[in-house]
C-alpha atoms as a PDB file:
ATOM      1  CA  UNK A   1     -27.103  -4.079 -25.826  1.00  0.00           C
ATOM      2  CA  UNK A   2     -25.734  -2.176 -28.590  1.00  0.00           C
ATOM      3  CA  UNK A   3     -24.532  -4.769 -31.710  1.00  0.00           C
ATOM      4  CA  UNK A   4     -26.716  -7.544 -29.873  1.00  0.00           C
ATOM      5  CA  UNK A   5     -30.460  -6.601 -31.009  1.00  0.00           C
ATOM      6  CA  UNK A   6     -32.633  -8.662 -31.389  1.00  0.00           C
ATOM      7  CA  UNK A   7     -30.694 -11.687 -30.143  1.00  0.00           C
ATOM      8  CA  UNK A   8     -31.208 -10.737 -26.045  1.00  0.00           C
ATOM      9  CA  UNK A   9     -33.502  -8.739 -23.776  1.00  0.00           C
ATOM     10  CA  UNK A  10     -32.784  -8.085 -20.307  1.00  0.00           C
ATOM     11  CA  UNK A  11     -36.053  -7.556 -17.705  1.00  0.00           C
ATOM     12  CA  UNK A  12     -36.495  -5.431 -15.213  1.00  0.00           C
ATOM     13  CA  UNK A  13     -35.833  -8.196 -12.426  1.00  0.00           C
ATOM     14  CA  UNK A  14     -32.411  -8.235 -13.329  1.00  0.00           C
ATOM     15  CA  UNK A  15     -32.603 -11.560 -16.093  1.00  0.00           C
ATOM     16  CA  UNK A  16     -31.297 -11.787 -19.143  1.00  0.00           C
ATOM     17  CA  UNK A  17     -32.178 -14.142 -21.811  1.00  0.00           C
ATOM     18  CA  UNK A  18     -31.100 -15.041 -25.023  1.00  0.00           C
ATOM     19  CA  UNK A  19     -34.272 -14.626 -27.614  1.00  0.00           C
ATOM     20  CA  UNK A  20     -35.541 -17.761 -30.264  1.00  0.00           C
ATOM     21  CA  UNK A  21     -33.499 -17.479 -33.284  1.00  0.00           C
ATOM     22  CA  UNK A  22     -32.364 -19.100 -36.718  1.00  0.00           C
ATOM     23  CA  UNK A  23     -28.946 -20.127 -37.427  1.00  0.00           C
ATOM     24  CA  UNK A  24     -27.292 -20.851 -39.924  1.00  0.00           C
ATOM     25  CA  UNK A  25     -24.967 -23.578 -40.125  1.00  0.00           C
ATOM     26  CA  UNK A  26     -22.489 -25.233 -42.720  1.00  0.00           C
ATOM     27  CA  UNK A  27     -22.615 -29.478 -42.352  1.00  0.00           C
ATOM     28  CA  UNK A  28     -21.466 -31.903 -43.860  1.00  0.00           C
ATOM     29  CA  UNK A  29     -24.304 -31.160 -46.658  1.00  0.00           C
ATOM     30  CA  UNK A  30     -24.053 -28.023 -46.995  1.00  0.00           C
ATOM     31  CA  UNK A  31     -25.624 -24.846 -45.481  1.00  0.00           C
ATOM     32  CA  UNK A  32     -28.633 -25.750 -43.053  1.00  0.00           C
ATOM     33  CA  UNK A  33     -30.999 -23.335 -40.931  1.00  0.00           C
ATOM     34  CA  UNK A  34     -31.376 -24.515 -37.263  1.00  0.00           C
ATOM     35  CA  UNK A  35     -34.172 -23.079 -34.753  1.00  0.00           C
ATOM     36  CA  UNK A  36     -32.583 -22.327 -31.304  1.00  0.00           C
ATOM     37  CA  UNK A  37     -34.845 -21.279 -28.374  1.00  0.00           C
ATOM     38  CA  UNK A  38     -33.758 -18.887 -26.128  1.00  0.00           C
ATOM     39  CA  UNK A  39     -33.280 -19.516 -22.310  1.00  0.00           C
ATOM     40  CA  UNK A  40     -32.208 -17.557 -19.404  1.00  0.00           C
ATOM     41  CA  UNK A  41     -28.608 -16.917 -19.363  1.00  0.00           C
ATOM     42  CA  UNK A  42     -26.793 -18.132 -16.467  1.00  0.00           C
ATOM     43  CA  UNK A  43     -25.052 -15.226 -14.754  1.00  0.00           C
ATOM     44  CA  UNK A  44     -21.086 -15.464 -13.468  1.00  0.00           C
ATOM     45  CA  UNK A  45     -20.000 -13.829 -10.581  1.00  0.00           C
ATOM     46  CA  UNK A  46     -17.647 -11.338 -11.017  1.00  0.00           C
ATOM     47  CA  UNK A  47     -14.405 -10.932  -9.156  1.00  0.00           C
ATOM     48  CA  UNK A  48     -16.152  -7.562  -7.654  1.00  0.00           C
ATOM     49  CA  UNK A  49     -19.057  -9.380  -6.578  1.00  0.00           C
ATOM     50  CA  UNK A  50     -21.350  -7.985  -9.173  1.00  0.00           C
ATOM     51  CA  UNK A  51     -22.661 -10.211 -11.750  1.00  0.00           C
ATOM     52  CA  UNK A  52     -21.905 -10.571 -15.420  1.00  0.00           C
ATOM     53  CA  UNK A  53     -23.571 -12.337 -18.381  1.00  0.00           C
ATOM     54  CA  UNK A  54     -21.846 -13.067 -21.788  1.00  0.00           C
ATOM     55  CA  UNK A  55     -23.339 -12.196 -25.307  1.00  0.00           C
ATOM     56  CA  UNK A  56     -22.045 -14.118 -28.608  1.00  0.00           C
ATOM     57  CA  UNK A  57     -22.866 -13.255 -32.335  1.00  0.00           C
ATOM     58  CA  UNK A  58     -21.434 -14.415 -35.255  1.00  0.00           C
ATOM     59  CA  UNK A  59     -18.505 -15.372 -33.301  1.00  0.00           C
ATOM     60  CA  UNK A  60     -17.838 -12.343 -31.259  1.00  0.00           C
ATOM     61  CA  UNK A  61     -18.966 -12.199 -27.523  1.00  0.00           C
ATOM     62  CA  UNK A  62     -19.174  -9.184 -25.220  1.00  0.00           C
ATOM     63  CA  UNK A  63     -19.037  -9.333 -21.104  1.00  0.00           C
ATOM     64  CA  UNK A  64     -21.374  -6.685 -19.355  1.00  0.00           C
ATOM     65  CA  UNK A  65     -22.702  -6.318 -15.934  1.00  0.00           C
ATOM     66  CA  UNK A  66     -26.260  -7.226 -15.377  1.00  0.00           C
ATOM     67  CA  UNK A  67     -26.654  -3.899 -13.071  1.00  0.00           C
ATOM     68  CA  UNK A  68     -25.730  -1.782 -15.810  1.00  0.00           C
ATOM     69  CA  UNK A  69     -27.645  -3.755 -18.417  1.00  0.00           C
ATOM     70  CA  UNK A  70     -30.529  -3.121 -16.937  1.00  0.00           C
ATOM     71  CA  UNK A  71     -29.999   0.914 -16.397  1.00  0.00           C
ATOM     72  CA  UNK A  72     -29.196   0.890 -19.670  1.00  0.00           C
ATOM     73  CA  UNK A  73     -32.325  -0.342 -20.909  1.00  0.00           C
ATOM     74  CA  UNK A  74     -34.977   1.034 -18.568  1.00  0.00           C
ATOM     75  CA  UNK A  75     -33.411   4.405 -17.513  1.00  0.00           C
ATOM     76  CA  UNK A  76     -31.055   5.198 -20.205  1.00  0.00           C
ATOM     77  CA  UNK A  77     -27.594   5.892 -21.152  1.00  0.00           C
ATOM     78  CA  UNK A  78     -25.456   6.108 -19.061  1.00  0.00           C
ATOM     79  CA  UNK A  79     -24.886  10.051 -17.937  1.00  0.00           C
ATOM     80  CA  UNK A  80     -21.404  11.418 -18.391  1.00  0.00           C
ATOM     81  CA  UNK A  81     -19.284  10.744 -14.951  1.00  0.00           C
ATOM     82  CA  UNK A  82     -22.452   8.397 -13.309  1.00  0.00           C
ATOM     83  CA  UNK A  83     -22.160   5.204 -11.577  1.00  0.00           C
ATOM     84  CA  UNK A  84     -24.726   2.452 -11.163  1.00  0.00           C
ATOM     85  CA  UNK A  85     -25.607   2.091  -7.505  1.00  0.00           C
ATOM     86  CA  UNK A  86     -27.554  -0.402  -5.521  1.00  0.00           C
ATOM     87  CA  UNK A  87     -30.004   1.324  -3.333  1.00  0.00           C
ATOM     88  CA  UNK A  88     -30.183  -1.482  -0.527  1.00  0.00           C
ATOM     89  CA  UNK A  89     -26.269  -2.360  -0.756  1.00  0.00           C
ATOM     90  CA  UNK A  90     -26.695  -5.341  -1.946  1.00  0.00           C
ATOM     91  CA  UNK A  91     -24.592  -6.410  -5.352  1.00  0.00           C
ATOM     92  CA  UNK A  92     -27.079  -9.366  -5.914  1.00  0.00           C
ATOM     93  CA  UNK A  93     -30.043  -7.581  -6.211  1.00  0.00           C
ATOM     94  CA  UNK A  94     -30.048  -6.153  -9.695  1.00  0.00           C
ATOM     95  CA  UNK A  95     -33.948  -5.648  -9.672  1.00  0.00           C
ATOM     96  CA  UNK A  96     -34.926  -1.993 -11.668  1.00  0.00           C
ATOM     97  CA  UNK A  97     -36.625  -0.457  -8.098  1.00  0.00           C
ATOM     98  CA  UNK A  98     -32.996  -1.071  -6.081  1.00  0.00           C
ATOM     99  CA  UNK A  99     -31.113   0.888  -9.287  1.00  0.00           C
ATOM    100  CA  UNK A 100     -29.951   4.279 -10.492  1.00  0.00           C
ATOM    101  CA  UNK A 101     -27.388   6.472 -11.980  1.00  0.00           C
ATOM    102  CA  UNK A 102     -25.375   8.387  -8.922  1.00  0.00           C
ATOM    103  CA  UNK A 103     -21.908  10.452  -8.536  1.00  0.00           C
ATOM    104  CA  UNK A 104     -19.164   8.419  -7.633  1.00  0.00           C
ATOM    105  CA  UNK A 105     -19.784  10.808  -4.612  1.00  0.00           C
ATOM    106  CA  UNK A 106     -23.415   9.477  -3.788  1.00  0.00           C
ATOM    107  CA  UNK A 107     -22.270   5.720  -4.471  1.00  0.00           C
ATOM    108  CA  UNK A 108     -19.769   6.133  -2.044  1.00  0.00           C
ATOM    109  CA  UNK A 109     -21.708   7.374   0.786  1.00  0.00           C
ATOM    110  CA  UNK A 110     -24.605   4.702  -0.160  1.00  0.00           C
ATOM    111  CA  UNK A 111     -21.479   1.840   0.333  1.00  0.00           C
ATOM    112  CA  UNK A 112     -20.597   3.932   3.832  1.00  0.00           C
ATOM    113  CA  UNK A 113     -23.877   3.815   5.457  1.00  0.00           C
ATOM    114  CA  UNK A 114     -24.943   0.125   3.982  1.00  0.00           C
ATOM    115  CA  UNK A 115     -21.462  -0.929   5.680  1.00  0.00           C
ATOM    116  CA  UNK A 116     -20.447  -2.231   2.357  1.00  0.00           C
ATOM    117  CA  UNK A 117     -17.694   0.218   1.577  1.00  0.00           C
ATOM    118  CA  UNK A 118     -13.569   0.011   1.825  1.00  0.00           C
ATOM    119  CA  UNK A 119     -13.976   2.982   4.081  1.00  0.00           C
ATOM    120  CA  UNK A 120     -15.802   3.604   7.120  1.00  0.00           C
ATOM    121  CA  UNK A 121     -16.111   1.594  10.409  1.00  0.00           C
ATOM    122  CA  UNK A 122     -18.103  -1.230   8.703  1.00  0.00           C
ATOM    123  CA  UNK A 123     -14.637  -2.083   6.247  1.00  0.00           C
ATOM    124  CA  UNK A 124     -12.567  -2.796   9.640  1.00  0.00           C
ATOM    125  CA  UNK A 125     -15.022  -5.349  10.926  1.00  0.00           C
ATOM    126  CA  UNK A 126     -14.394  -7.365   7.963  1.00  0.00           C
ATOM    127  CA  UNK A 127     -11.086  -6.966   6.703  1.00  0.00           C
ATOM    128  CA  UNK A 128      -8.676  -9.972   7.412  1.00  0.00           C
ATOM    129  CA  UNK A 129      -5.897  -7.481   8.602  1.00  0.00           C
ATOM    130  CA  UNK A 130      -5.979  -5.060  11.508  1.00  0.00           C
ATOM    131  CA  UNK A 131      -3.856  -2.497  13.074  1.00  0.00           C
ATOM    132  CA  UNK A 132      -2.288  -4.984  15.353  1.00  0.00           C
ATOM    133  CA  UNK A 133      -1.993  -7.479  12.648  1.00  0.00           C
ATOM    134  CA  UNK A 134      -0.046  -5.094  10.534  1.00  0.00           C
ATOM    135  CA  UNK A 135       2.235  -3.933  13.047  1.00  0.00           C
ATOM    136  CA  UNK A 136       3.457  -7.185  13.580  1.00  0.00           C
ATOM    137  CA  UNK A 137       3.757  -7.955  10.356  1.00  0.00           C
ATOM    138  CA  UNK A 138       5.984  -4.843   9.996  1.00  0.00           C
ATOM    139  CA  UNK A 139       7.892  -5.781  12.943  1.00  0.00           C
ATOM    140  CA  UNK A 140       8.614  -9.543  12.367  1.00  0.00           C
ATOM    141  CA  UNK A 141       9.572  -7.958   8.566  1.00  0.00           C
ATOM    142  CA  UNK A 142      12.452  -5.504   9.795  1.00  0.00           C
ATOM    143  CA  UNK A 143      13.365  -7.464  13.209  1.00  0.00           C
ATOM    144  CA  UNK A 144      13.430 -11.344  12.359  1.00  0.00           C
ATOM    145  CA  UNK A 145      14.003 -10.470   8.571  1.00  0.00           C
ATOM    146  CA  UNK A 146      11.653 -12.457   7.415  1.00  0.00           C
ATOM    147  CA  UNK A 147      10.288 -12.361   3.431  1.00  0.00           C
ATOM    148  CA  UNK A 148       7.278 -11.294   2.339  1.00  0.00           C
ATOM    149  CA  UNK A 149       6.243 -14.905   0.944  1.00  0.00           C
ATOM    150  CA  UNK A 150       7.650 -15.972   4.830  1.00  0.00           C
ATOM    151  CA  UNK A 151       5.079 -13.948   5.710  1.00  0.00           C
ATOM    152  CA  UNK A 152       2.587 -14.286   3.928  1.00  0.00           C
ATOM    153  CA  UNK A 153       2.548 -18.224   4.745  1.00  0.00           C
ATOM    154  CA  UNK A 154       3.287 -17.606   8.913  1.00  0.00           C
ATOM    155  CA  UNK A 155       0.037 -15.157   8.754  1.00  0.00           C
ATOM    156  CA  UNK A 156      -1.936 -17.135   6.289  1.00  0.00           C
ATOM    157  CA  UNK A 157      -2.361 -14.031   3.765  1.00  0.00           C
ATOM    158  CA  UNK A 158      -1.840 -13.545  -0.089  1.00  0.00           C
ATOM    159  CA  UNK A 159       1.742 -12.376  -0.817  1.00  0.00           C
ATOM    160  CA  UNK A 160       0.150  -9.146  -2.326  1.00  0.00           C
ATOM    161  CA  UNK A 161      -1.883  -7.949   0.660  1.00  0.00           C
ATOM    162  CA  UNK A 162       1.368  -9.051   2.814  1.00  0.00           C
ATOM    163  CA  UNK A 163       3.854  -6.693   0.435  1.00  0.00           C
ATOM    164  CA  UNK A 164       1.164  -3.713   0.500  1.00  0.00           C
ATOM    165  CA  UNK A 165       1.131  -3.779   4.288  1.00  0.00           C
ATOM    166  CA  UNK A 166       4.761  -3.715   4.365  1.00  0.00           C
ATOM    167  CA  UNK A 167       5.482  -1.574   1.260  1.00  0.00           C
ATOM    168  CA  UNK A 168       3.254   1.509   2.969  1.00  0.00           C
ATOM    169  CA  UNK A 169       0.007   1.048   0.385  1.00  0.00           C
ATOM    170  CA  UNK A 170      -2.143  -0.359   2.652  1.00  0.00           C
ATOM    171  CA  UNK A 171      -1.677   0.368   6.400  1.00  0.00           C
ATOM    172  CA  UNK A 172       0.152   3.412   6.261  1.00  0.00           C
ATOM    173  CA  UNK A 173      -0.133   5.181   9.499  1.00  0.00           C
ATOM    174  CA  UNK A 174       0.487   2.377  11.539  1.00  0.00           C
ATOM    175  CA  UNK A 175       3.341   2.781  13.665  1.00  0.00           C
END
């Protein structure tokens, strides 16, 4: 945690806490020095899936994943075109033995065979929009004439997936 030592440590089961400090504080009469302990920081959950803790110094906070904390500081630096990847598939499980640096190559088969992927068999199963789905999306688009945002409310879908689906970025060899 470059710029942060000495004020967190991050373990090898995937925790990070915040270590006992001073501060320093102006009141009301004058400047006072105030003993915080540290505790285990509470991680957020990412937008990815992947989780994320938040550093603050003197002001100034930093985001980083927990995943790559943890590489970081029992593997190493990260190598020059490497990508942290979860041996069992699972994004939760930022524990040292499940980690290590792979190609964006390796990560992607790991995602293919845990079924976790975008690609693959396994992403079909859970995506909210099919083949079918899509082509009838496409057709009620160009025959009835109905909007995206119509649309996106008949087949209970985000306006953005709806408008890739129709646009030709998602979807794209379906008839």
């Amino acid at each position: 945690m470059v710029g942060f030592e000495g004020f967190y440590e991050v373990s090898d089961m995937g925790r990070v806490r915040s270590l006992d400090r001073m501060t320093v504080i102006q009141g009301r009469w004058g400047v006072m020095k105030r003993f915080q302990r540290g505790c285990l920081l509470k991680p957020l959950l990412h937008t990815g899936g992947y989780k994320r803790v938040t550093f603050w110094k003197g002001g100034q906070f930093r985001n980083a994943f927990i995943h790559i904390l943890v590489l970081e500081a029992f593997v190493g630096p990260r190598p020059f075109h490497m990508e942290a990847c979860h041996g069992d598939g699972s994004k939760d499980n930022n524990r040292l033995s499940n980690l290590r640096w792979a190609t964006a190559k390796e990560n992607q088969a790991d995602r293919e065979a845990h079924g976790t992927g975008r690609i693959g068999k396994g992403s079909l199963i859970r995506s909210r929009i099919n083949p079918e789905l899509a082509k009838q999306m496409r057709e009620h688009h160009i025959a009835a004439g109905l909007s995206i945002t119509e649309l996106a409310k008949r087949f209970q879908l985000p306006r953005t997936t709806v408008a890739d689906v129709i646009n030709g970025r998602t979807w794209k060899r379906i008839a």
